[in-house]
C-alpha atoms as a PDB file:
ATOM      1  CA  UNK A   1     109.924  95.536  78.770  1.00  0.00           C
ATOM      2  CA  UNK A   2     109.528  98.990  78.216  1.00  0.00           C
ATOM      3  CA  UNK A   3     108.728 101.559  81.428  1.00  0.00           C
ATOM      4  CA  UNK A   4     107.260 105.207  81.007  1.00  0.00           C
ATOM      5  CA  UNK A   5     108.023 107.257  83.700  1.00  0.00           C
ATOM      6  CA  UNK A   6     104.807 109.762  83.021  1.00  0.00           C
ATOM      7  CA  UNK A   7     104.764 111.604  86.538  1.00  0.00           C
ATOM      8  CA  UNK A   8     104.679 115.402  85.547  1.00  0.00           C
ATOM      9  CA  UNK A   9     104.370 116.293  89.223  1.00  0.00           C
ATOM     10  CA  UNK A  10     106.944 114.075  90.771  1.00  0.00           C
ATOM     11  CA  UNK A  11     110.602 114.535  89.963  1.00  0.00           C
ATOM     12  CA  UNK A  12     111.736 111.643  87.981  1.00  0.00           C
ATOM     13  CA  UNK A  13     115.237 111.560  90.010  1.00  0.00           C
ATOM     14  CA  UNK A  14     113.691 111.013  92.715  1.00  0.00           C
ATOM     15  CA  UNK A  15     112.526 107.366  91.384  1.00  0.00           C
ATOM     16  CA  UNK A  16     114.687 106.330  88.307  1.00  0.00           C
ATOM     17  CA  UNK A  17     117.443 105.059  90.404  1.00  0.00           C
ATOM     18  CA  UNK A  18     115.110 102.955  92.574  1.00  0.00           C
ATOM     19  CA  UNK A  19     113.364 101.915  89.432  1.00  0.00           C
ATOM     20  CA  UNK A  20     116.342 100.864  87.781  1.00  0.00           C
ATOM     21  CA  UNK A  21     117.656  99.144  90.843  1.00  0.00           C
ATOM     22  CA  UNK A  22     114.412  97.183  90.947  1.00  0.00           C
ATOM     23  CA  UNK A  23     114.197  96.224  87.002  1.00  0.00           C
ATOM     24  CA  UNK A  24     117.440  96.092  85.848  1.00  0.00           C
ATOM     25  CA  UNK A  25     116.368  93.853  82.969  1.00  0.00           C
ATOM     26  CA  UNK A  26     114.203  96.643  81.389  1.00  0.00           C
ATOM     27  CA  UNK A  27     114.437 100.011  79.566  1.00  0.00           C
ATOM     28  CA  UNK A  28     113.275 102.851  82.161  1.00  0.00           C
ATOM     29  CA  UNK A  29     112.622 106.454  80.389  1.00  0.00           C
ATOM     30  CA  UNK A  30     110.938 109.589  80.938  1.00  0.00           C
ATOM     31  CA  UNK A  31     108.008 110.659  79.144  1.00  0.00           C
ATOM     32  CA  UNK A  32     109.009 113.347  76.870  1.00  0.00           C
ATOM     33  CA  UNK A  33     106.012 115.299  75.205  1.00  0.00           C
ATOM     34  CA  UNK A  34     108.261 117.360  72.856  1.00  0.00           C
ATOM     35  CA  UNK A  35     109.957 113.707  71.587  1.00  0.00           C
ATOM     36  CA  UNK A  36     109.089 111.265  69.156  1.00  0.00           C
ATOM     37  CA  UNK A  37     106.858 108.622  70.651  1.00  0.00           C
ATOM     38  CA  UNK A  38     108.646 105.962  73.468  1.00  0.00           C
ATOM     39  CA  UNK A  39     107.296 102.841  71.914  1.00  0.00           C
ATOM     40  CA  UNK A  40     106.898 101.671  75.984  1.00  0.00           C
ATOM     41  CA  UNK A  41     105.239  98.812  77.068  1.00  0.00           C
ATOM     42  CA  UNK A  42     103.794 100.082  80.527  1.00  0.00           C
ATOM     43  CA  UNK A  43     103.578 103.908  82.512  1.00  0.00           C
ATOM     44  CA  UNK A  44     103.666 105.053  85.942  1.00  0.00           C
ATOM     45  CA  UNK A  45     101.322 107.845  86.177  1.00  0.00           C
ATOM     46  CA  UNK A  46     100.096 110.384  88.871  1.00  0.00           C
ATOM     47  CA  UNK A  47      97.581 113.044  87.391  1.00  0.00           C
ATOM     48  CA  UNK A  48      98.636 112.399  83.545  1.00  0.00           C
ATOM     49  CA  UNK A  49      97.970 114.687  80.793  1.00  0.00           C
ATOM     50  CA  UNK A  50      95.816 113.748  78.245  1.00  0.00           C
ATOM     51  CA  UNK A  51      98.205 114.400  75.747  1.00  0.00           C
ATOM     52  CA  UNK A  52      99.908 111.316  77.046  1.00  0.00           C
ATOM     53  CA  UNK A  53      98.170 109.184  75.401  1.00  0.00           C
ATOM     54  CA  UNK A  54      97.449 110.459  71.968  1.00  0.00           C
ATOM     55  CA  UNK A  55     101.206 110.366  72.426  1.00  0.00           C
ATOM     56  CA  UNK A  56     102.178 106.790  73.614  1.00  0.00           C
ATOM     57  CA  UNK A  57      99.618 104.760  71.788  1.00  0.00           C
ATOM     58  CA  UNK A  58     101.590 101.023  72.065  1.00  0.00           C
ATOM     59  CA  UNK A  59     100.525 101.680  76.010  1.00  0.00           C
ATOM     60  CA  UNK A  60      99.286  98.615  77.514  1.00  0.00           C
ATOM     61  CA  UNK A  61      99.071  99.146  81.640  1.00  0.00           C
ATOM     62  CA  UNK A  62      99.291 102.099  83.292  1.00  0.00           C
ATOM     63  CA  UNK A  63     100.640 101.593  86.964  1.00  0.00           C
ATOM     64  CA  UNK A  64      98.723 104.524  88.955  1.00  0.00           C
ATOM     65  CA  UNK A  65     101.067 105.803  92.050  1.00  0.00           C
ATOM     66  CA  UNK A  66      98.039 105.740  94.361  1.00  0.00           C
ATOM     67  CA  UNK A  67      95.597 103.936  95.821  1.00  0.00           C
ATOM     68  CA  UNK A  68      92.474 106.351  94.153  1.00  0.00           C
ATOM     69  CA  UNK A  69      91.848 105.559  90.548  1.00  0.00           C
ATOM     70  CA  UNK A  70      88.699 107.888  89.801  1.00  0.00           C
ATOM     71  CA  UNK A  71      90.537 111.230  88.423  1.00  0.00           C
ATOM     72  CA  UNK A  72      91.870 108.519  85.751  1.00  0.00           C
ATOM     73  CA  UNK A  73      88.863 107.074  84.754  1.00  0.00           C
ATOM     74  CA  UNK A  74      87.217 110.180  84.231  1.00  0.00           C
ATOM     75  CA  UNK A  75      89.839 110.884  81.556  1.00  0.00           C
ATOM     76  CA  UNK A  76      87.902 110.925  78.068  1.00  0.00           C
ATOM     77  CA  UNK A  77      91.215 109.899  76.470  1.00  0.00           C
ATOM     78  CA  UNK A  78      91.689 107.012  78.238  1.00  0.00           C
ATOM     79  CA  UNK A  79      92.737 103.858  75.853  1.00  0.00           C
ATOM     80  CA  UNK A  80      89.639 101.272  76.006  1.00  0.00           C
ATOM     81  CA  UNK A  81      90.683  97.789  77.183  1.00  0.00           C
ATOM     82  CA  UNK A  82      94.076  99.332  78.811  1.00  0.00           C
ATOM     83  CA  UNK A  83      94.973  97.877  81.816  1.00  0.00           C
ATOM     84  CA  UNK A  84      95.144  99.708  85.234  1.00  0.00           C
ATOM     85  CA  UNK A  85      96.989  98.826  88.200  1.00  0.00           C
ATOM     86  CA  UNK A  86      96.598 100.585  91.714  1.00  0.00           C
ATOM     87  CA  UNK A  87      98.627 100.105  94.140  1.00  0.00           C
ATOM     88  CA  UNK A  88      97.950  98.379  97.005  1.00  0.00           C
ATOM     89  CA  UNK A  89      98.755  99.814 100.678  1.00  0.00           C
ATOM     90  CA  UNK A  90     102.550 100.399  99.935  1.00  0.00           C
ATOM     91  CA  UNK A  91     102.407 101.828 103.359  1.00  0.00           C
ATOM     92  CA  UNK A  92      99.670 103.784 103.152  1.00  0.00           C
ATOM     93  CA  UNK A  93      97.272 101.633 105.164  1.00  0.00           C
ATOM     94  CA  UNK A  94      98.632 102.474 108.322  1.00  0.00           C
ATOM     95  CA  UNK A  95      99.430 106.145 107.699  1.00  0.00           C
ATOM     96  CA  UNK A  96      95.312 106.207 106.857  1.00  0.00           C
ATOM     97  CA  UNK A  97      94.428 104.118 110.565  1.00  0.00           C
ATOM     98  CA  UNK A  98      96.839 106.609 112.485  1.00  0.00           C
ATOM     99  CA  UNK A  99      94.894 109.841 111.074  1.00  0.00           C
ATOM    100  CA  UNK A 100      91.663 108.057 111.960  1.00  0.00           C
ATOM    101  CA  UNK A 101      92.210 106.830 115.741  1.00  0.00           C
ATOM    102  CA  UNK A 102      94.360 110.235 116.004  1.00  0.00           C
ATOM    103  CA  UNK A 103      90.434 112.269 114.718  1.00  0.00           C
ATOM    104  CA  UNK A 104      89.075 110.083 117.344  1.00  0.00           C
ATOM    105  CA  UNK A 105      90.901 109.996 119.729  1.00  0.00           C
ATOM    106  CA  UNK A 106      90.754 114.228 119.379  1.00  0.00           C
ATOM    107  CA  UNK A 107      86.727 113.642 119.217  1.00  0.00           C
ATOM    108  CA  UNK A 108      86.216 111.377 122.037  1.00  0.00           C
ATOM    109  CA  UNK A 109      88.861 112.208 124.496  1.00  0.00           C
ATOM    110  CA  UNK A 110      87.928 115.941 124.402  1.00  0.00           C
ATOM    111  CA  UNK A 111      91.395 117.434 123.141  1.00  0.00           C
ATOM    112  CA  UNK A 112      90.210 119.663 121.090  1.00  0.00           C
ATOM    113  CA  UNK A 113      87.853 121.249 124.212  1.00  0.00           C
ATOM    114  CA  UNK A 114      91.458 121.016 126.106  1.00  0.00           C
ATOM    115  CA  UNK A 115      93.253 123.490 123.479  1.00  0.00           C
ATOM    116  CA  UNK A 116      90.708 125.662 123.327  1.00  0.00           C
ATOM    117  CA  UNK A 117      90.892 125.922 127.519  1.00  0.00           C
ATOM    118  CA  UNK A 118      94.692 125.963 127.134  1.00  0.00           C
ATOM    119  CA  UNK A 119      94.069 129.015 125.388  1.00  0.00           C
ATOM    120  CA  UNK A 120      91.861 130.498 128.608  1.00  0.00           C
ATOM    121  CA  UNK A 121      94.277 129.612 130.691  1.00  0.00           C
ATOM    122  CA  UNK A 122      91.423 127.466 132.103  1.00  0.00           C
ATOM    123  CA  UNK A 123      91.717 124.057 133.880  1.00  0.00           C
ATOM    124  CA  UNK A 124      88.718 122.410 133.270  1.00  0.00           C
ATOM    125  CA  UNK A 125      88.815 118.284 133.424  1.00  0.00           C
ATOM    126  CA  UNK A 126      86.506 116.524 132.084  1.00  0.00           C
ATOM    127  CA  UNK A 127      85.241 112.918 132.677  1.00  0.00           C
ATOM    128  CA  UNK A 128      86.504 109.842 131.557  1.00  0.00           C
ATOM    129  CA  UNK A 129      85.904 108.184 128.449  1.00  0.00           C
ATOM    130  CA  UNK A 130      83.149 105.358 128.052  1.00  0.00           C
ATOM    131  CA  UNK A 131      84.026 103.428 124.457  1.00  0.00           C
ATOM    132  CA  UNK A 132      80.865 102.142 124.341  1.00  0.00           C
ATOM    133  CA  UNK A 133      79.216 105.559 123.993  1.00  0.00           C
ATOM    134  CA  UNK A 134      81.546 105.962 120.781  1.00  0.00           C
ATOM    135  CA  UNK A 135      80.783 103.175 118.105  1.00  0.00           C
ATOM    136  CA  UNK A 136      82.557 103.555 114.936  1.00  0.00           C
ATOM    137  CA  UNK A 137      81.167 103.282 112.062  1.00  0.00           C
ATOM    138  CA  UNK A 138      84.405 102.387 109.138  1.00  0.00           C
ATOM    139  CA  UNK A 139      82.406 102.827 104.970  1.00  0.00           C
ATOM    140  CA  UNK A 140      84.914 101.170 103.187  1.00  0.00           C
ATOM    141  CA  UNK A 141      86.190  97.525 103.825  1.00  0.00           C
ATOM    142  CA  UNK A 142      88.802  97.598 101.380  1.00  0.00           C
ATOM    143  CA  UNK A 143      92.926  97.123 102.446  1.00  0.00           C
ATOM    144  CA  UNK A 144      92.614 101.096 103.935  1.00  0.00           C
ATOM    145  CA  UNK A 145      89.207 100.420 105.465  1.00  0.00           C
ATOM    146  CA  UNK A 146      89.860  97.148 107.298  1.00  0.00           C
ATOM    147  CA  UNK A 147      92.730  98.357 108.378  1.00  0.00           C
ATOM    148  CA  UNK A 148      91.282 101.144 109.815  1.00  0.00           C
ATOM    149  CA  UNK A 149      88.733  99.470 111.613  1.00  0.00           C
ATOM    150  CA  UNK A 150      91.176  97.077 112.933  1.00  0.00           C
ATOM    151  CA  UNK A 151      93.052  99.326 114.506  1.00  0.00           C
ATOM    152  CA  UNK A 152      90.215 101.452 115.945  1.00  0.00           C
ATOM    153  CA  UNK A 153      88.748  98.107 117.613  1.00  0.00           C
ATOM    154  CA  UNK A 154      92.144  96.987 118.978  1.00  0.00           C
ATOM    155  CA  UNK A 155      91.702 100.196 121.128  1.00  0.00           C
ATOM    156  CA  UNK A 156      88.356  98.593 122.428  1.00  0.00           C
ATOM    157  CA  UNK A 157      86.180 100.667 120.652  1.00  0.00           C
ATOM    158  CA  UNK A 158      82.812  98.913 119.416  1.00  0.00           C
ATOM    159  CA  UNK A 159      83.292  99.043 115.643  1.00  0.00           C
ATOM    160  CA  UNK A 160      81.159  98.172 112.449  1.00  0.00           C
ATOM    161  CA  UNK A 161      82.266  98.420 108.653  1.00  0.00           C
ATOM    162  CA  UNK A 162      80.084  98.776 105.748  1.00  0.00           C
ATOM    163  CA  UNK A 163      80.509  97.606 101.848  1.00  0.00           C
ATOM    164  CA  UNK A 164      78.939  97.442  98.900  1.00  0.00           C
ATOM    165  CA  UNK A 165      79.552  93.771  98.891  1.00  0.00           C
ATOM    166  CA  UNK A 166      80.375  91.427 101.578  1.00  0.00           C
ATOM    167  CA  UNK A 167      83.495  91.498 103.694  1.00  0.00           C
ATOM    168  CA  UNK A 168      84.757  89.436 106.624  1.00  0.00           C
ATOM    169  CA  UNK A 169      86.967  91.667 109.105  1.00  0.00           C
ATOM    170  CA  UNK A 170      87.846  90.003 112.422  1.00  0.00           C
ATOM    171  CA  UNK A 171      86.930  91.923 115.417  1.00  0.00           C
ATOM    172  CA  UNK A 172      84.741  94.359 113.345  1.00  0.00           C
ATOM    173  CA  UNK A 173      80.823  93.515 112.925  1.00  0.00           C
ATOM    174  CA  UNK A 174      80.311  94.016 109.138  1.00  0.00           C
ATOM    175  CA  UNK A 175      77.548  94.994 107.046  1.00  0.00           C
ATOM    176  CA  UNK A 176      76.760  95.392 103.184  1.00  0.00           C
ATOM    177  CA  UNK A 177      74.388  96.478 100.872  1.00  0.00           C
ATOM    178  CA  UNK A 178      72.414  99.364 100.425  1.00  0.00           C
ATOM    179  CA  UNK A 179      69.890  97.608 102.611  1.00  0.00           C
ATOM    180  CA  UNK A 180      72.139  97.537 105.332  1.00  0.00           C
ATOM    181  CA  UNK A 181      73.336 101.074 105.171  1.00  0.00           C
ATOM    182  CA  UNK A 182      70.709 102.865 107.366  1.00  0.00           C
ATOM    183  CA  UNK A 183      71.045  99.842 110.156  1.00  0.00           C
ATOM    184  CA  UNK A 184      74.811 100.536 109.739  1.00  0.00           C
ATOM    185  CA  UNK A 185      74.495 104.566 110.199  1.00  0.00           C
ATOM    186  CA  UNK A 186      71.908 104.036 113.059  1.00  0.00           C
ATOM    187  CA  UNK A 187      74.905 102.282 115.274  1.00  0.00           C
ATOM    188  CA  UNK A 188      77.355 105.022 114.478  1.00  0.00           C
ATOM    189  CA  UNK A 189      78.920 108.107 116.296  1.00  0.00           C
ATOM    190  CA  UNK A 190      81.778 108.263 114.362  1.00  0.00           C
ATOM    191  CA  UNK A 191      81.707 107.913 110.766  1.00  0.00           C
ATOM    192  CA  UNK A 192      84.953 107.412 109.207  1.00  0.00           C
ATOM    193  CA  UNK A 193      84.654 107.341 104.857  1.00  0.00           C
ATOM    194  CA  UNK A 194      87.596 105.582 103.241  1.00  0.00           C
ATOM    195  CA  UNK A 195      85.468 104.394 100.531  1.00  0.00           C
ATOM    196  CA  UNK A 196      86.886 104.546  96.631  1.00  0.00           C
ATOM    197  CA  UNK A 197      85.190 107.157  94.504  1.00  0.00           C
ATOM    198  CA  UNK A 198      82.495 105.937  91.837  1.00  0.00           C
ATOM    199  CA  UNK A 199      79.464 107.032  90.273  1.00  0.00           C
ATOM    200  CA  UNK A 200      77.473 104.382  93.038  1.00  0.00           C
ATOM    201  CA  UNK A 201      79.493 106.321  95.944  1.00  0.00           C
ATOM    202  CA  UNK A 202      79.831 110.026  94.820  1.00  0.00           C
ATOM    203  CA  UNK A 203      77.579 112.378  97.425  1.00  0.00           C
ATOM    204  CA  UNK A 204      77.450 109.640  99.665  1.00  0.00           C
ATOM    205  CA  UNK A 205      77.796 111.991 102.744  1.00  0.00           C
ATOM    206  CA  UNK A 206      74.634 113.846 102.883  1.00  0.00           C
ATOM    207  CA  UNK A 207      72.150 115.566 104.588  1.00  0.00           C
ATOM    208  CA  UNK A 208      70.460 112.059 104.708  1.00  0.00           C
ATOM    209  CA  UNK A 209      73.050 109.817 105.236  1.00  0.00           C
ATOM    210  CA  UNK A 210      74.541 111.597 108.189  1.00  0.00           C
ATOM    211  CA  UNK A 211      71.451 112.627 109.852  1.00  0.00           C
ATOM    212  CA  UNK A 212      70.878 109.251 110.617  1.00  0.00           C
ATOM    213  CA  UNK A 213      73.955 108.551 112.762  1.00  0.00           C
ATOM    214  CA  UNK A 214      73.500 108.813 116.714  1.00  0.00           C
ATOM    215  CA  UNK A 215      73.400 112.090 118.271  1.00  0.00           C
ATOM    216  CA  UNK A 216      77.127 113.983 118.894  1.00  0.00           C
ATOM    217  CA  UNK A 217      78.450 112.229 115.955  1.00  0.00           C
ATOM    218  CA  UNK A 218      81.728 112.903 113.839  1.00  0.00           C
ATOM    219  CA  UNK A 219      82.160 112.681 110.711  1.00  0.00           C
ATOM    220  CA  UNK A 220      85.825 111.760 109.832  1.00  0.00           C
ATOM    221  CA  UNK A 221      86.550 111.922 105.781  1.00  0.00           C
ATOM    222  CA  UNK A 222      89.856 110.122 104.242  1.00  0.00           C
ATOM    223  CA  UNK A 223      88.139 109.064 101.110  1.00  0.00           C
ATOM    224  CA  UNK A 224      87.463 111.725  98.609  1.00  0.00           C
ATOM    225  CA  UNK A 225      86.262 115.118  98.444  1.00  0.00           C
ATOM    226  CA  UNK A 226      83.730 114.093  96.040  1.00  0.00           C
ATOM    227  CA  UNK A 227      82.053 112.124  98.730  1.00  0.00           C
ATOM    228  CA  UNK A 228      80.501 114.614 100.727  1.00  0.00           C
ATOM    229  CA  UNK A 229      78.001 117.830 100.005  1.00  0.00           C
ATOM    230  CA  UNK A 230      80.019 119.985 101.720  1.00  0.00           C
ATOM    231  CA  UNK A 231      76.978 122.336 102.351  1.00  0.00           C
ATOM    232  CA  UNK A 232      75.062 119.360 104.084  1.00  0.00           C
ATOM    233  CA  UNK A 233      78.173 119.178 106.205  1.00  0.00           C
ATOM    234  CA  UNK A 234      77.936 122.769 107.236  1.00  0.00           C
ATOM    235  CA  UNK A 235      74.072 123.361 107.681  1.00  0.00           C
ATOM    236  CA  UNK A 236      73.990 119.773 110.203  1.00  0.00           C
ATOM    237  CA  UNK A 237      76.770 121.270 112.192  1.00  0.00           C
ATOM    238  CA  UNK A 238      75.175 124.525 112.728  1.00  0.00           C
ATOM    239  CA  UNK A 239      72.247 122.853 113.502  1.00  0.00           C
ATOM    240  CA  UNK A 240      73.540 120.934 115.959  1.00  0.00           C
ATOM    241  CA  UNK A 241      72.843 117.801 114.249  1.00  0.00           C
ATOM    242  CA  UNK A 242      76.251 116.578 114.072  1.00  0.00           C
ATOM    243  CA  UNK A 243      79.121 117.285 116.586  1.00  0.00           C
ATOM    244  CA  UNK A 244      82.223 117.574 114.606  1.00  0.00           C
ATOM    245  CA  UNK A 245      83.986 117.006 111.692  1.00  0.00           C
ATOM    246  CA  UNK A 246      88.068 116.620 110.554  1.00  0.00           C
ATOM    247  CA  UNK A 247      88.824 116.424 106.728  1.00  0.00           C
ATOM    248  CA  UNK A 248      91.192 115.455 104.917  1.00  0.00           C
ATOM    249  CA  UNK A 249      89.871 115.600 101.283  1.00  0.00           C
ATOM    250  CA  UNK A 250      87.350 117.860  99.478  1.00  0.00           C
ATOM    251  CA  UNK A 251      85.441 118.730  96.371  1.00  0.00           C
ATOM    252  CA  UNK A 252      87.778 121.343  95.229  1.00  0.00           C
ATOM    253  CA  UNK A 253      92.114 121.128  96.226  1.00  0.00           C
ATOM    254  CA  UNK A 254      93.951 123.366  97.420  1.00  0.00           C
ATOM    255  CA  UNK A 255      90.241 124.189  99.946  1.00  0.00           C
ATOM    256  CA  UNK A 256      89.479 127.973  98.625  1.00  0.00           C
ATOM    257  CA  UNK A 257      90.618 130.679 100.857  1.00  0.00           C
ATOM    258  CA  UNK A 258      87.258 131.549 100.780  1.00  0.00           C
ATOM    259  CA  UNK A 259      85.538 128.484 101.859  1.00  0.00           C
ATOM    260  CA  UNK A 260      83.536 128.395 105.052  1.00  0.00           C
ATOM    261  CA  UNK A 261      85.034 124.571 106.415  1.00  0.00           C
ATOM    262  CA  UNK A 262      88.469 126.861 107.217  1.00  0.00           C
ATOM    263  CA  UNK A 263      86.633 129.052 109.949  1.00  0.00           C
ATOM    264  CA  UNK A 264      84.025 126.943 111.386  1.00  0.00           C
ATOM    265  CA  UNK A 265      84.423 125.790 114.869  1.00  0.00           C
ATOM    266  CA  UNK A 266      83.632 122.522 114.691  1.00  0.00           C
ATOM    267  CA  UNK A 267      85.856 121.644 111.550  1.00  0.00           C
ATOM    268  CA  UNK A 268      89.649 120.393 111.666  1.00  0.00           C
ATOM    269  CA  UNK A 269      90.759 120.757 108.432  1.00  0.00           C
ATOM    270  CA  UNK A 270      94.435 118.967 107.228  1.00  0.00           C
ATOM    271  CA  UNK A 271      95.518 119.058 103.324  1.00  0.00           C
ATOM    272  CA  UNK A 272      95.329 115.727 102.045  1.00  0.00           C
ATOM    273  CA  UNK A 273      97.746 114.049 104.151  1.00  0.00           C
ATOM    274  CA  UNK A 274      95.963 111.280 105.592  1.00  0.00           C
ATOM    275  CA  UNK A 275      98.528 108.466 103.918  1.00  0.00           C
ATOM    276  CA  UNK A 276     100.984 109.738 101.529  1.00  0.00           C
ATOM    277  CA  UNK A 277     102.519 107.285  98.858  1.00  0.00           C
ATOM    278  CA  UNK A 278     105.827 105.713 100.452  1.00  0.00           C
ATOM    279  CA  UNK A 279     108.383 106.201  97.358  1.00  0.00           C
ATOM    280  CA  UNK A 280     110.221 102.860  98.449  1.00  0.00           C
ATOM    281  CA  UNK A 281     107.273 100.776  99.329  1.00  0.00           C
ATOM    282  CA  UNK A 282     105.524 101.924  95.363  1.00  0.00           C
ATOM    283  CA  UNK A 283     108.666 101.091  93.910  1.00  0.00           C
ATOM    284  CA  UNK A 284     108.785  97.528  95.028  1.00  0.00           C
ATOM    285  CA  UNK A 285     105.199  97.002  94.815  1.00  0.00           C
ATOM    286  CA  UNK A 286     105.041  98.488  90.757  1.00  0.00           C
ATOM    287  CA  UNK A 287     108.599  96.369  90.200  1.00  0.00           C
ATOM    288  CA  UNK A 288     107.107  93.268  91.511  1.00  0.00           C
ATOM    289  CA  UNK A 289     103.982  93.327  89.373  1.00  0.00           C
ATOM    290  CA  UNK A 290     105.930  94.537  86.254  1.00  0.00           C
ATOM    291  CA  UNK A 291     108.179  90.987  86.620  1.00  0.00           C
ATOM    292  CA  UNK A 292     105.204  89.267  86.920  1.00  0.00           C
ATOM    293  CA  UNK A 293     103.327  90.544  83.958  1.00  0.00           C
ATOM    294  CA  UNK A 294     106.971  89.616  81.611  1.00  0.00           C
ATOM    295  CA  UNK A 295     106.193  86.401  82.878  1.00  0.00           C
ATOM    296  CA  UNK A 296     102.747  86.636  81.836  1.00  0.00           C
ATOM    297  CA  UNK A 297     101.978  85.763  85.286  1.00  0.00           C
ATOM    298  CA  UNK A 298      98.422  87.051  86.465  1.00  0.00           C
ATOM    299  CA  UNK A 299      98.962  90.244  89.259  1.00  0.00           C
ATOM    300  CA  UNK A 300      96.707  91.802  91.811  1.00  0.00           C
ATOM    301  CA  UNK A 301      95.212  95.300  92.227  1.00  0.00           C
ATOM    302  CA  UNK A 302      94.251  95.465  88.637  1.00  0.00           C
ATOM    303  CA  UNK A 303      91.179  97.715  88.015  1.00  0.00           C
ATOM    304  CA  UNK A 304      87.413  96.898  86.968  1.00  0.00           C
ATOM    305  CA  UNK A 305      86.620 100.040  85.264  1.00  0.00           C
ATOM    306  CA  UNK A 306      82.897  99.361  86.126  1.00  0.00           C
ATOM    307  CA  UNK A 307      83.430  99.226  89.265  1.00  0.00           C
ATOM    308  CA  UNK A 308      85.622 102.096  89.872  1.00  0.00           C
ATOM    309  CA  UNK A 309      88.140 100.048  91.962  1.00  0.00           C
END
């Protein structure tokens, strides 16, 4: 088999040799636009240009270095019936529960009121925390979302998750549905998205949605940008109608100089860094499934385009 390396903003030394230690029964090259067509089988991709596949037309999976699939399905030029693989955790799971019990933590502990005294020089404690006056609300029940809540409830916080379809977390009280949204929202104080982005989830966070969560709530986004109207956001927080919020993903990356979310008081802001994509972990994860498919064995993580996930 055949391997593409099609990553123009990841430096293919970095993964060749790890590649090649992990296949060593099959050809492993770089996509070269300026070159006469690879002929390969399969491509790892991250952000590909469309000229790729004009280019490499005998393409028949594309293995994307991420969990979030939605920037490539929005491509136009995207082969129909080609199959696409995600990948699954490969470490990034946990990197996405410690950035949501460390927002929480921040939220419901009062650290963030403690720098901003540490910068008064003013000693100020304040009482201790009740868990039950923080349920968590986890959209998303996915391998990142039940994860997530997982480790939020092993900290004995009262925690609910919420799906599209039905999921069966232990320690977490689940719902699903679109019925079961508001009854979801109505239990929670902090909201944490780690939901996939699709046409069904897009604008998600909105002046609706999050009015209905309990009073002092926190919004805590590690899904996508495109999840939340960002101007909701703002007029709800200077309205008092929602306590606090920490991002880590938004409509438009790099955030604009410009943009409002930087300065306001109530906003910690962080540059996409909620779980970054272990080079080691993807490596064995893409090798294993690229064995299994020259068996002709069936693998997981595969894509329903419909879907979105």
């Amino acid at each position: 088999m055949h391997v593409l390396f099609a990553c123009p903003h990841n430096n293919p030394d970095d993964w060749l040799p790890g590649l090649a230690a992990e296949l060593p029964d099959c050809r492993i090259s770089v996509w070269d636009p300026a070159g006469p067509p690879s002929g390969a089988d399969v491509a790892l991709v991250w952000k590909p240009p469309a000229a790729l596949f004009a280019h490499e037309t005998r393409l028949k999976a594309l293995f994307n270095l991420g969990a979030g699939v939605d920037a490539l399905l929005q491509m136009d030029e995207l082969p129909p019936g080609i199959q696409i693989v995600r990948l699954e955790d490969a470490g990034m799971a946990v990197q996405m529960a410690e950035y949501a019990l460390y927002a929480l933590l921040r939220a419901s502990r009062g650290f963030g009121q403690y720098e901003r005294d540490q910068a008064q020089s003013k000693w100020a404690p304040m009482p201790g925390l009740r868990r039950a006056q923080w349920p968590v609300g986890v959209l998303g029940l996915g391998a990142m979302g039940a994860r997530v809540a997982q480790a939020i409830a092993a900290f004995d916080y009262p925690v609910a998750g919420w799906s599209r379809s039905a999921h069966a977390v232990d320690g977490v009280r689940t719902y699903a549905g679109s019925e079961q949204l508001p009854e979801f929202l109505a239990r929670t104080r902090v909201l944490v998205n780690v939901l996939p982005l699709t046409p069904e989830t897009t604008g998600i966070l909105n002046r609706q949605t999050l009015s209905q969560l309990l009073p002092g709530a926190h919004l805590i986004n590690v899904g996508r940008g495109g999840h939340l109207n960002e101007d909701d956001l703002l007029a709800l927080l200077d309205a008092g109608r929602l306590e606090g919020a920490t991002l880590d993903v938004f409509e438009t990356e790099p955030l604009p100089v410009s943009h409002a979310l930087w300065r306001h008081p109530r906003v910690h802001v962080t540059p996409h860094i909620a779980a970054s994509t272990l080079r080691d972990e993807a490596i064995a994860q893409i090798a294993g499934k690229i064995r299994k498919l020259a068996r002709g064995e069936p693998i997981s993580g595969v894509v329903t385009p419909q879907k979105g996930y």
